[in-house]
PDB file of N, CA and C in Angstrom:
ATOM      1  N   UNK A   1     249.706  67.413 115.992  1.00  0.00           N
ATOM      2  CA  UNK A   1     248.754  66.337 116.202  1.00  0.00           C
ATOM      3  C   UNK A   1     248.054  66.059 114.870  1.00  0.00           C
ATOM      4  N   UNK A   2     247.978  64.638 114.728  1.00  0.00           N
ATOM      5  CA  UNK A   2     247.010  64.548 113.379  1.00  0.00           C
ATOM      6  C   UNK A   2     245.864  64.825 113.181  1.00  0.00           C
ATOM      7  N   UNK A   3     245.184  64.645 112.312  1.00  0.00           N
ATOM      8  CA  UNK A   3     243.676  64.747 111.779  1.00  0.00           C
ATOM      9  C   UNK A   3     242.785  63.543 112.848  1.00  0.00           C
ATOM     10  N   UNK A   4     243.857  62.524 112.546  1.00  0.00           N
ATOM     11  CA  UNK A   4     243.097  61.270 112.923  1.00  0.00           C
ATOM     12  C   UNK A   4     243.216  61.259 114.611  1.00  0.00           C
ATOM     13  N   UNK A   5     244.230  61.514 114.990  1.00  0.00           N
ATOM     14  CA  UNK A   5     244.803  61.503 116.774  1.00  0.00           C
ATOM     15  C   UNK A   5     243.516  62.504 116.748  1.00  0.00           C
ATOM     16  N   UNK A   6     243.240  63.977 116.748  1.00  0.00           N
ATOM     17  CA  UNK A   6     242.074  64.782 116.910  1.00  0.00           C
ATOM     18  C   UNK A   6     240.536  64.101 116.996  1.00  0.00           C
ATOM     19  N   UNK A   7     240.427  63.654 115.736  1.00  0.00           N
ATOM     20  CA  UNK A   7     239.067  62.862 115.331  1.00  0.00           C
ATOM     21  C   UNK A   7     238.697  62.312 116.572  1.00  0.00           C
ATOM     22  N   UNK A   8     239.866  61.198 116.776  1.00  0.00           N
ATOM     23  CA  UNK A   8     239.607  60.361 117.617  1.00  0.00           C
ATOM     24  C   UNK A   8     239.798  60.599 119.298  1.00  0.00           C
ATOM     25  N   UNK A   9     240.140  61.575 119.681  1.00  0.00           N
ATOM     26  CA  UNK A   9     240.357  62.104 121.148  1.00  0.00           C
ATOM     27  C   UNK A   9     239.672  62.663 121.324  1.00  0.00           C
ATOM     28  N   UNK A  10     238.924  63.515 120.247  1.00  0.00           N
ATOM     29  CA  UNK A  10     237.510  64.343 120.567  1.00  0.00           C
ATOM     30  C   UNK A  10     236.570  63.783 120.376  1.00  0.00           C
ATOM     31  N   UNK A  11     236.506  62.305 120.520  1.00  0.00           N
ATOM     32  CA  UNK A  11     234.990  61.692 119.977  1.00  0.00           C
ATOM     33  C   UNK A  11     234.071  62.260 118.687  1.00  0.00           C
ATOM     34  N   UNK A  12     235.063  62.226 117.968  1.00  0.00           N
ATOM     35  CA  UNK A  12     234.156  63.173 116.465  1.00  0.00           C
ATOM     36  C   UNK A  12     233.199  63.041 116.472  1.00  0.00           C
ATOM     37  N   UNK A  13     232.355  64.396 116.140  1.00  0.00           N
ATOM     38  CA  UNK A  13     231.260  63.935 115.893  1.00  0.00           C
ATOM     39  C   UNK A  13     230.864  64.171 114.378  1.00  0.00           C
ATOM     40  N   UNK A  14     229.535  63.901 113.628  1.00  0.00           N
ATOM     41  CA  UNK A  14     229.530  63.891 112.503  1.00  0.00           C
ATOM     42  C   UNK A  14     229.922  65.558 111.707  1.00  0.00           C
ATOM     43  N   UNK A  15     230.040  66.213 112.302  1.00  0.00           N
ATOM     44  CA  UNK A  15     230.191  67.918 111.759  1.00  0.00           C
ATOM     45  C   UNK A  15     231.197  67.687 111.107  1.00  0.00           C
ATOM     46  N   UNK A  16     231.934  67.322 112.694  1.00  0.00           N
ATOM     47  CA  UNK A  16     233.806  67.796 112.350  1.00  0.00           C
ATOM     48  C   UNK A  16     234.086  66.355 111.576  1.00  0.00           C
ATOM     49  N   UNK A  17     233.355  65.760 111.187  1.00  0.00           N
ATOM     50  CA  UNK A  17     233.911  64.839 110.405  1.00  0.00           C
ATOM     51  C   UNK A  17     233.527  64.918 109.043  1.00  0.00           C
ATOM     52  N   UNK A  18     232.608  65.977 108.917  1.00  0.00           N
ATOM     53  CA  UNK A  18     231.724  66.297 107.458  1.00  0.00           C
ATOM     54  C   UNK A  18     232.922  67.634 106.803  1.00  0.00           C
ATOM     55  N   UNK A  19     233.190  68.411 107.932  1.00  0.00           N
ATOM     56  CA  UNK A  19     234.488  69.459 107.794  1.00  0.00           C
ATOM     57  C   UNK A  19     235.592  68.812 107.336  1.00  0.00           C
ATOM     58  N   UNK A  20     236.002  67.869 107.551  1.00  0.00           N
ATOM     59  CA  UNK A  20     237.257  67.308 107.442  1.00  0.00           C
ATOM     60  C   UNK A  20     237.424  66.601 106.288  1.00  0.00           C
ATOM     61  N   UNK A  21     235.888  66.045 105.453  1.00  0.00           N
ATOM     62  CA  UNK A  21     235.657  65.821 104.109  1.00  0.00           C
ATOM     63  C   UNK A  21     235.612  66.245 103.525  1.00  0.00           C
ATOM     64  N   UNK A  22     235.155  67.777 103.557  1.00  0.00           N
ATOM     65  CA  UNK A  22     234.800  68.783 102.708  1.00  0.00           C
ATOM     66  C   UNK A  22     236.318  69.555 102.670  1.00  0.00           C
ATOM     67  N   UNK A  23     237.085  69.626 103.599  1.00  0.00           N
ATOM     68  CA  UNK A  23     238.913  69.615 103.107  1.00  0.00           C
ATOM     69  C   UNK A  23     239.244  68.884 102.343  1.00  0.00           C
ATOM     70  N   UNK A  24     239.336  67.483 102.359  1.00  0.00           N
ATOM     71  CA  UNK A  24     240.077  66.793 101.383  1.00  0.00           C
ATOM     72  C   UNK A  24     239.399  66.629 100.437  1.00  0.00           C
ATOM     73  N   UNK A  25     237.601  66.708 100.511  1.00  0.00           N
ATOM     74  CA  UNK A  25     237.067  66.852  98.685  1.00  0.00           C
ATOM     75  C   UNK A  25     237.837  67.928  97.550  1.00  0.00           C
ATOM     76  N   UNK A  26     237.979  68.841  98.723  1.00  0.00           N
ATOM     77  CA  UNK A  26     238.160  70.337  97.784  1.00  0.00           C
ATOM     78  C   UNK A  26     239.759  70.364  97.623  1.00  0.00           C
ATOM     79  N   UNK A  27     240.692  69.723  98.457  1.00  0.00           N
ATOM     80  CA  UNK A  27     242.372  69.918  97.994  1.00  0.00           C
ATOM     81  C   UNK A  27     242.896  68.684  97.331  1.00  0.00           C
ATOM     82  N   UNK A  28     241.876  67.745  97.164  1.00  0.00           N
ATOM     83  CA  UNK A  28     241.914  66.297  96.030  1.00  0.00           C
ATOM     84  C   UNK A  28     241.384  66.233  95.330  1.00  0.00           C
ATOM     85  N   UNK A  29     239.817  66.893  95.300  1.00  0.00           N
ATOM     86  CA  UNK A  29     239.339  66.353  93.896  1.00  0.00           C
ATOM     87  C   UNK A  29     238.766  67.944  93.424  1.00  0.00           C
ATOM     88  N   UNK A  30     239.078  69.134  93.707  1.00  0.00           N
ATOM     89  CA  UNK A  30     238.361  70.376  93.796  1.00  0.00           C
ATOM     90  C   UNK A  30     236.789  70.385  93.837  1.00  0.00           C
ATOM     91  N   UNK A  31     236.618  70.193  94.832  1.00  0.00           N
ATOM     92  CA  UNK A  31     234.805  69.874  94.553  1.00  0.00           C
ATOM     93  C   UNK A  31     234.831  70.702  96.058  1.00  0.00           C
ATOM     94  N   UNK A  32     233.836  71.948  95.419  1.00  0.00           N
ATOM     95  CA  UNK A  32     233.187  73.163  96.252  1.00  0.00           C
ATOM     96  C   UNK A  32     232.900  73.068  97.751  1.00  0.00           C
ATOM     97  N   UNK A  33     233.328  73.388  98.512  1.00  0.00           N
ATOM     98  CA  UNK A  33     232.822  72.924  99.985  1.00  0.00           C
ATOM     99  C   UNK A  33     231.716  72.904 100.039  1.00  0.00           C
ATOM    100  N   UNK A  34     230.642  74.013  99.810  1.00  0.00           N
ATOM    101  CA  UNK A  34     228.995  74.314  99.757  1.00  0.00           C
ATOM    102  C   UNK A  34     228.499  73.126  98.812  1.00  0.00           C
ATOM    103  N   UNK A  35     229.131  72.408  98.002  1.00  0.00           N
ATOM    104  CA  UNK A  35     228.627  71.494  96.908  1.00  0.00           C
ATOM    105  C   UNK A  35     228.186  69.886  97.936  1.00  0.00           C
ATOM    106  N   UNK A  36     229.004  70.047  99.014  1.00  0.00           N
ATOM    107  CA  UNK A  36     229.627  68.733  99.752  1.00  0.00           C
ATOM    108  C   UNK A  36     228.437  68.806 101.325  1.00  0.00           C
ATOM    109  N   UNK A  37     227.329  68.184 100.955  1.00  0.00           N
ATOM    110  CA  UNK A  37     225.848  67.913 101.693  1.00  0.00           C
ATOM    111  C   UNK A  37     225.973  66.906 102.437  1.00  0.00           C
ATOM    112  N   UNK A  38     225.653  66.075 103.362  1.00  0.00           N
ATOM    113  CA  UNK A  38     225.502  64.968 103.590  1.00  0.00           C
ATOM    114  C   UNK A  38     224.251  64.177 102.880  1.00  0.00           C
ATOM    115  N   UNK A  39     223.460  64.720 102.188  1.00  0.00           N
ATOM    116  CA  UNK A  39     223.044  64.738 100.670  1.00  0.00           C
ATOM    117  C   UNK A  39     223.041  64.412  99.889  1.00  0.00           C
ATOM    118  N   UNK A  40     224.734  64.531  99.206  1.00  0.00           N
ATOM    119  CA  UNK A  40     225.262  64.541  97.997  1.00  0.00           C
ATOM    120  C   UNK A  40     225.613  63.202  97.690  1.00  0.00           C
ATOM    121  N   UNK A  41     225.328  63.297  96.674  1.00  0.00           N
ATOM    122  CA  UNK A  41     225.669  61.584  95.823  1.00  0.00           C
ATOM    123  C   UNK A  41     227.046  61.861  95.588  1.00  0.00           C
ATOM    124  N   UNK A  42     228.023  60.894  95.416  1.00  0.00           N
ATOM    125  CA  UNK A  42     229.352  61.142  95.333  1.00  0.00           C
ATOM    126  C   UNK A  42     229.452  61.340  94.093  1.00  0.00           C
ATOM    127  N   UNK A  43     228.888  60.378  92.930  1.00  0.00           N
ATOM    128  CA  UNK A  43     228.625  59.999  91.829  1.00  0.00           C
ATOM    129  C   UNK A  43     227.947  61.037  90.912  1.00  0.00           C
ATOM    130  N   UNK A  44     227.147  61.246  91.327  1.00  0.00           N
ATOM    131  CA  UNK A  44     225.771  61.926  90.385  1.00  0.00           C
ATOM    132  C   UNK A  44     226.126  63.379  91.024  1.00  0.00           C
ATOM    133  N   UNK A  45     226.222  63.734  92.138  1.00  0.00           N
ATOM    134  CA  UNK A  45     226.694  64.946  92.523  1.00  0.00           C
ATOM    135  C   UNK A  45     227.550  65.816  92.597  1.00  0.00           C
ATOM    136  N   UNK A  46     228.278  64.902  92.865  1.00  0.00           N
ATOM    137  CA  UNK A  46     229.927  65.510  93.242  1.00  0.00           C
ATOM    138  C   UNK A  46     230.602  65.319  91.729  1.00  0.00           C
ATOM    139  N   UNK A  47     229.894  64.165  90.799  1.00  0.00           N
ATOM    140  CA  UNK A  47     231.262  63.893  90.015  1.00  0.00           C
ATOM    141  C   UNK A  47     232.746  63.389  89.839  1.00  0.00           C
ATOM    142  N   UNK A  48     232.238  62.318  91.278  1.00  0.00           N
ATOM    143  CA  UNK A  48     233.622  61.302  91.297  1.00  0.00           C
ATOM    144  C   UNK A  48     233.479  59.867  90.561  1.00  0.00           C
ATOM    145  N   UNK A  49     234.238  59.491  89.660  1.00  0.00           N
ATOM    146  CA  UNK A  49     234.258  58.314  89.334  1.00  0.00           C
ATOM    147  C   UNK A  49     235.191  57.202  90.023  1.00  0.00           C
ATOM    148  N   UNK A  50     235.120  55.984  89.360  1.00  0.00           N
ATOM    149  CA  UNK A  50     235.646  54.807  90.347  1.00  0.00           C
ATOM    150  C   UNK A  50     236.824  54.931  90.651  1.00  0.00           C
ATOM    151  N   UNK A  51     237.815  55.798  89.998  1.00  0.00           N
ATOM    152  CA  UNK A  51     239.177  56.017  90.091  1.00  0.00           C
ATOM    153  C   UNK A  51     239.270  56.815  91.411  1.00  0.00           C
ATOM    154  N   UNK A  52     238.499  57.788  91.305  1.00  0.00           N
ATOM    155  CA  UNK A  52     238.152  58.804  92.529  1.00  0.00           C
ATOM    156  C   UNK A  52     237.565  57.930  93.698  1.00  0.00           C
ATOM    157  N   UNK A  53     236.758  57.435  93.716  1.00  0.00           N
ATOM    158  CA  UNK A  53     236.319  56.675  94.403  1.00  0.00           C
ATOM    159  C   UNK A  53     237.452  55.817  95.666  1.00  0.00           C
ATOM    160  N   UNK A  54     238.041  55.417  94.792  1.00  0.00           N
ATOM    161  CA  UNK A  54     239.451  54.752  95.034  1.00  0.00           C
ATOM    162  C   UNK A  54     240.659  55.509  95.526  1.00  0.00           C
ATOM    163  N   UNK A  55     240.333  56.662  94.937  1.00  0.00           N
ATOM    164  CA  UNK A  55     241.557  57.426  95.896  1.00  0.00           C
ATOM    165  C   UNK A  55     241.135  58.280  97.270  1.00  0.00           C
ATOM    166  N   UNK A  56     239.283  58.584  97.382  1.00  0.00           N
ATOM    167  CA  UNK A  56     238.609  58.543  98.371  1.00  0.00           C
ATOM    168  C   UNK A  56     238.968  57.845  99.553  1.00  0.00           C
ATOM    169  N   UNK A  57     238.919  56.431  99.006  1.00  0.00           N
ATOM    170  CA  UNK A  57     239.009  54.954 100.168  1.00  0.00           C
ATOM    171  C   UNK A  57     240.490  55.256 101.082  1.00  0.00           C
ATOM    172  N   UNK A  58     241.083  55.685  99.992  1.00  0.00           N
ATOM    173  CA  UNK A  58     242.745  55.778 100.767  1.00  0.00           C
ATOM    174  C   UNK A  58     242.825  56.789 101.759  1.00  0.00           C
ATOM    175  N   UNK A  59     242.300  57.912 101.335  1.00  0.00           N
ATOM    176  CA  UNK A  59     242.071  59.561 102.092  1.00  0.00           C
ATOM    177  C   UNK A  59     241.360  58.907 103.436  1.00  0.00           C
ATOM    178  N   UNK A  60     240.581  58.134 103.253  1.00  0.00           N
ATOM    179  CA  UNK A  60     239.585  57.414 104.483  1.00  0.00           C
ATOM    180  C   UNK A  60     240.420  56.967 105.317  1.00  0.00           C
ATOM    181  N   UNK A  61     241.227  56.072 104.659  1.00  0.00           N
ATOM    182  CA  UNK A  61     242.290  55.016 105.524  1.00  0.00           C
ATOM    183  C   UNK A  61     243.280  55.886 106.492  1.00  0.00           C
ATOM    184  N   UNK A  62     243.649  56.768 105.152  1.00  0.00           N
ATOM    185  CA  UNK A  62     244.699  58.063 106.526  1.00  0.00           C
ATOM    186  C   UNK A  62     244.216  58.319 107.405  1.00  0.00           C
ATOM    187  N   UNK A  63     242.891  58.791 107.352  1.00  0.00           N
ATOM    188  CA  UNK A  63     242.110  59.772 108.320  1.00  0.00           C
ATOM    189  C   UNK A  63     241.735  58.464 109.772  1.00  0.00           C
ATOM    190  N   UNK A  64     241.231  57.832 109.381  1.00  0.00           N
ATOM    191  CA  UNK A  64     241.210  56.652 110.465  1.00  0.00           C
ATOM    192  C   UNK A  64     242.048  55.583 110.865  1.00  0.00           C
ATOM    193  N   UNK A  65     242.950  55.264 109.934  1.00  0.00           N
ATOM    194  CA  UNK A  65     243.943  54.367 110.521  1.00  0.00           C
ATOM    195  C   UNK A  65     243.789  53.013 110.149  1.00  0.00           C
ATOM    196  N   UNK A  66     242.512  52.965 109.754  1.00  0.00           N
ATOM    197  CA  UNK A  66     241.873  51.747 109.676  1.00  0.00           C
ATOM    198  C   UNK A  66     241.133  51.322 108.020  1.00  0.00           C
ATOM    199  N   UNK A  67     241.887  50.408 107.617  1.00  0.00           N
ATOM    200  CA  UNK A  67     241.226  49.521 106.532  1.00  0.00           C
ATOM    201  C   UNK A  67     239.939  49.615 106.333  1.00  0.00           C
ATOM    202  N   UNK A  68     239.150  49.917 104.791  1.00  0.00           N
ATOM    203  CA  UNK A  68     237.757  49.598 104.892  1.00  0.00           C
ATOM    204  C   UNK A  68     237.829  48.529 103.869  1.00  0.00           C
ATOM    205  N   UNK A  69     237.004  48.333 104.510  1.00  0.00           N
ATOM    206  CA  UNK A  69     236.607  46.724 103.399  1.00  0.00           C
ATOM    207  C   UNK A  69     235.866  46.718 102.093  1.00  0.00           C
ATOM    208  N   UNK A  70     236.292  46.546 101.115  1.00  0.00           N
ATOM    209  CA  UNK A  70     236.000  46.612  99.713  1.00  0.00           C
ATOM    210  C   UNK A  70     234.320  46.498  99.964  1.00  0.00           C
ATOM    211  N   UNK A  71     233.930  45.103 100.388  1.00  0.00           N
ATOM    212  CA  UNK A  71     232.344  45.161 100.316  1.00  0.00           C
ATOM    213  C   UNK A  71     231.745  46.593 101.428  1.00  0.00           C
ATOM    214  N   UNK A  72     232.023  46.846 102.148  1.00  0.00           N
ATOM    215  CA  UNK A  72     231.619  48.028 102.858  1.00  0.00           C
ATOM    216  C   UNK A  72     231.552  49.366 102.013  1.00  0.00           C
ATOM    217  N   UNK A  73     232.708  49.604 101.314  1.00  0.00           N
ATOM    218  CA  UNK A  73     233.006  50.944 100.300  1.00  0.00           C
ATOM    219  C   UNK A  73     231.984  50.876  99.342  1.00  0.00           C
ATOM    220  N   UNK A  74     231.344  49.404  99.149  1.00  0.00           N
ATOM    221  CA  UNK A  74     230.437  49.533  97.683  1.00  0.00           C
ATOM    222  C   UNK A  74     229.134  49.551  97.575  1.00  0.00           C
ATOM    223  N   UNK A  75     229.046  50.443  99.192  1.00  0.00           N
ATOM    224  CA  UNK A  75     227.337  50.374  99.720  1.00  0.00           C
ATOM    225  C   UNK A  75     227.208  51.985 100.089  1.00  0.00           C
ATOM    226  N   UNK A  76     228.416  52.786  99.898  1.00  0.00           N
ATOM    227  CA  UNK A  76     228.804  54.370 100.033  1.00  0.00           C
ATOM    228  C   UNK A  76     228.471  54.839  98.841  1.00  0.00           C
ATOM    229  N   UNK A  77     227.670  55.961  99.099  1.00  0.00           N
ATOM    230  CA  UNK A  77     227.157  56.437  97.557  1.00  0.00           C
ATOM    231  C   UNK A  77     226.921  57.752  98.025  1.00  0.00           C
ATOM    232  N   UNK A  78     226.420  58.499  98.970  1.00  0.00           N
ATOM    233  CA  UNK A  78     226.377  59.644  99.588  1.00  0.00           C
ATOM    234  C   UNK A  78     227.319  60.027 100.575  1.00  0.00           C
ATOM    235  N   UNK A  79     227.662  61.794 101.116  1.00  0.00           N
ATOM    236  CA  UNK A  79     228.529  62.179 102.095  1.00  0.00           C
ATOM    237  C   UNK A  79     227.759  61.264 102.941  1.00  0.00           C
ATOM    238  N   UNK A  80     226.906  61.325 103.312  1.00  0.00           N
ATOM    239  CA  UNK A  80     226.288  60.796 104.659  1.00  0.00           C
ATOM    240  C   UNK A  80     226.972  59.689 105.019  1.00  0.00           C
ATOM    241  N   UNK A  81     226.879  58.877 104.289  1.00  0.00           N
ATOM    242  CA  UNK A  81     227.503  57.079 104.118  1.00  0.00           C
ATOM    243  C   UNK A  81     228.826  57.587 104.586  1.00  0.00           C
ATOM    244  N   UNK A  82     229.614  58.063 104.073  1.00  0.00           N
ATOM    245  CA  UNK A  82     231.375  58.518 103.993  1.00  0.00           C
ATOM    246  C   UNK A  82     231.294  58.717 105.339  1.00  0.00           C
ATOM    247  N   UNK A  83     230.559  59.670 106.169  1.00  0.00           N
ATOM    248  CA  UNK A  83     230.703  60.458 107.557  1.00  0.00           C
ATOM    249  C   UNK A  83     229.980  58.716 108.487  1.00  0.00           C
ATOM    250  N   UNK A  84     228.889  58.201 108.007  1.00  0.00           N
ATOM    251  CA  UNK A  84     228.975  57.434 108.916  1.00  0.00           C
ATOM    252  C   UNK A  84     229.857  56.335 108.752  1.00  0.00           C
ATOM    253  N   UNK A  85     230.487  56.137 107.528  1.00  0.00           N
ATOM    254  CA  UNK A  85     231.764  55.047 107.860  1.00  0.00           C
ATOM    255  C   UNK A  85     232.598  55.369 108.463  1.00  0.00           C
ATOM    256  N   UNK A  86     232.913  56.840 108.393  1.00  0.00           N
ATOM    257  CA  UNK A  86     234.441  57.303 108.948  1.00  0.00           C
ATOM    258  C   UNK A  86     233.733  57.007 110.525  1.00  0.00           C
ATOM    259  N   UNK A  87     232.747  57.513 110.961  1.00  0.00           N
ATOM    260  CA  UNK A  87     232.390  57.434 112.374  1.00  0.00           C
ATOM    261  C   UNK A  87     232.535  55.786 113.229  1.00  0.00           C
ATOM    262  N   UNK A  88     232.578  55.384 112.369  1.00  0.00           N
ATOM    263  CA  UNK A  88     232.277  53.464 112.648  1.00  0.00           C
ATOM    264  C   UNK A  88     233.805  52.952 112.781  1.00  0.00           C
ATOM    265  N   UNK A  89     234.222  53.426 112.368  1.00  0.00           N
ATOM    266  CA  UNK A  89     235.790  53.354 111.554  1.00  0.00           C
ATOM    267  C   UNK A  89     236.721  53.914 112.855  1.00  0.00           C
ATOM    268  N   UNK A  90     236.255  54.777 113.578  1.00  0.00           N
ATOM    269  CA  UNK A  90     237.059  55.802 114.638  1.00  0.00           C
ATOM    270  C   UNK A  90     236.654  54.803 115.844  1.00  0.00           C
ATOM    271  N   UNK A  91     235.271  54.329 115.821  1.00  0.00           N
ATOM    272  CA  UNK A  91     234.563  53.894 117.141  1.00  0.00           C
ATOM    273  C   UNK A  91     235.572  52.470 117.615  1.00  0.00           C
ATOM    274  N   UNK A  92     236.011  51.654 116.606  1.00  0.00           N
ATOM    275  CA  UNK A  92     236.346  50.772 116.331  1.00  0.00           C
ATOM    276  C   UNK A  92     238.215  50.266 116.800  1.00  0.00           C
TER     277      UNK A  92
END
């Protein structure tokens, strides 16, 4: 079963969706699980730039299935933002 079939059959909630970021932060961009807050600036914290950023958006798209929209991605600046897009993204 996928990540995304799971997400979405269990009504994710924001945990297991903060868990499931903090996997692909750390086996894509190596960034510390404990580093990865809902908190954390992606930018200033984490140390992702726009390239990263961009390969973020895609990791998103797997995980939900679903397209985000360029103007939507450019209002994400914290985990928090990431967990509530992915959540919006599943509802949808």
């Amino acid at each position: 079963m996928s990540m995304q079939t799971l997400l979405v059959r269990e009504g994710a909630t924001d945990t297991q969706i903060l868990e499931h970021l903090r996997a692909v932060l750390r086996s894509n961009f190596e960034i510390e699980p404990e580093r990865i807050t809902l908190q954390a600036n992606l930018f200033s914290d984490l140390d992702l730039d726009s390239i990263d950023a961009v390969d973020l958006a895609i990791k998103l798209q797997e995980l939900t299935g679903k397209r985000i929209k360029p103007e939507d991605f450019k209002g994400i600046r914290t985990i928090g933002d990431v967990v509530g897009t992915v959540r919006r993204l599943l509802a949808t």
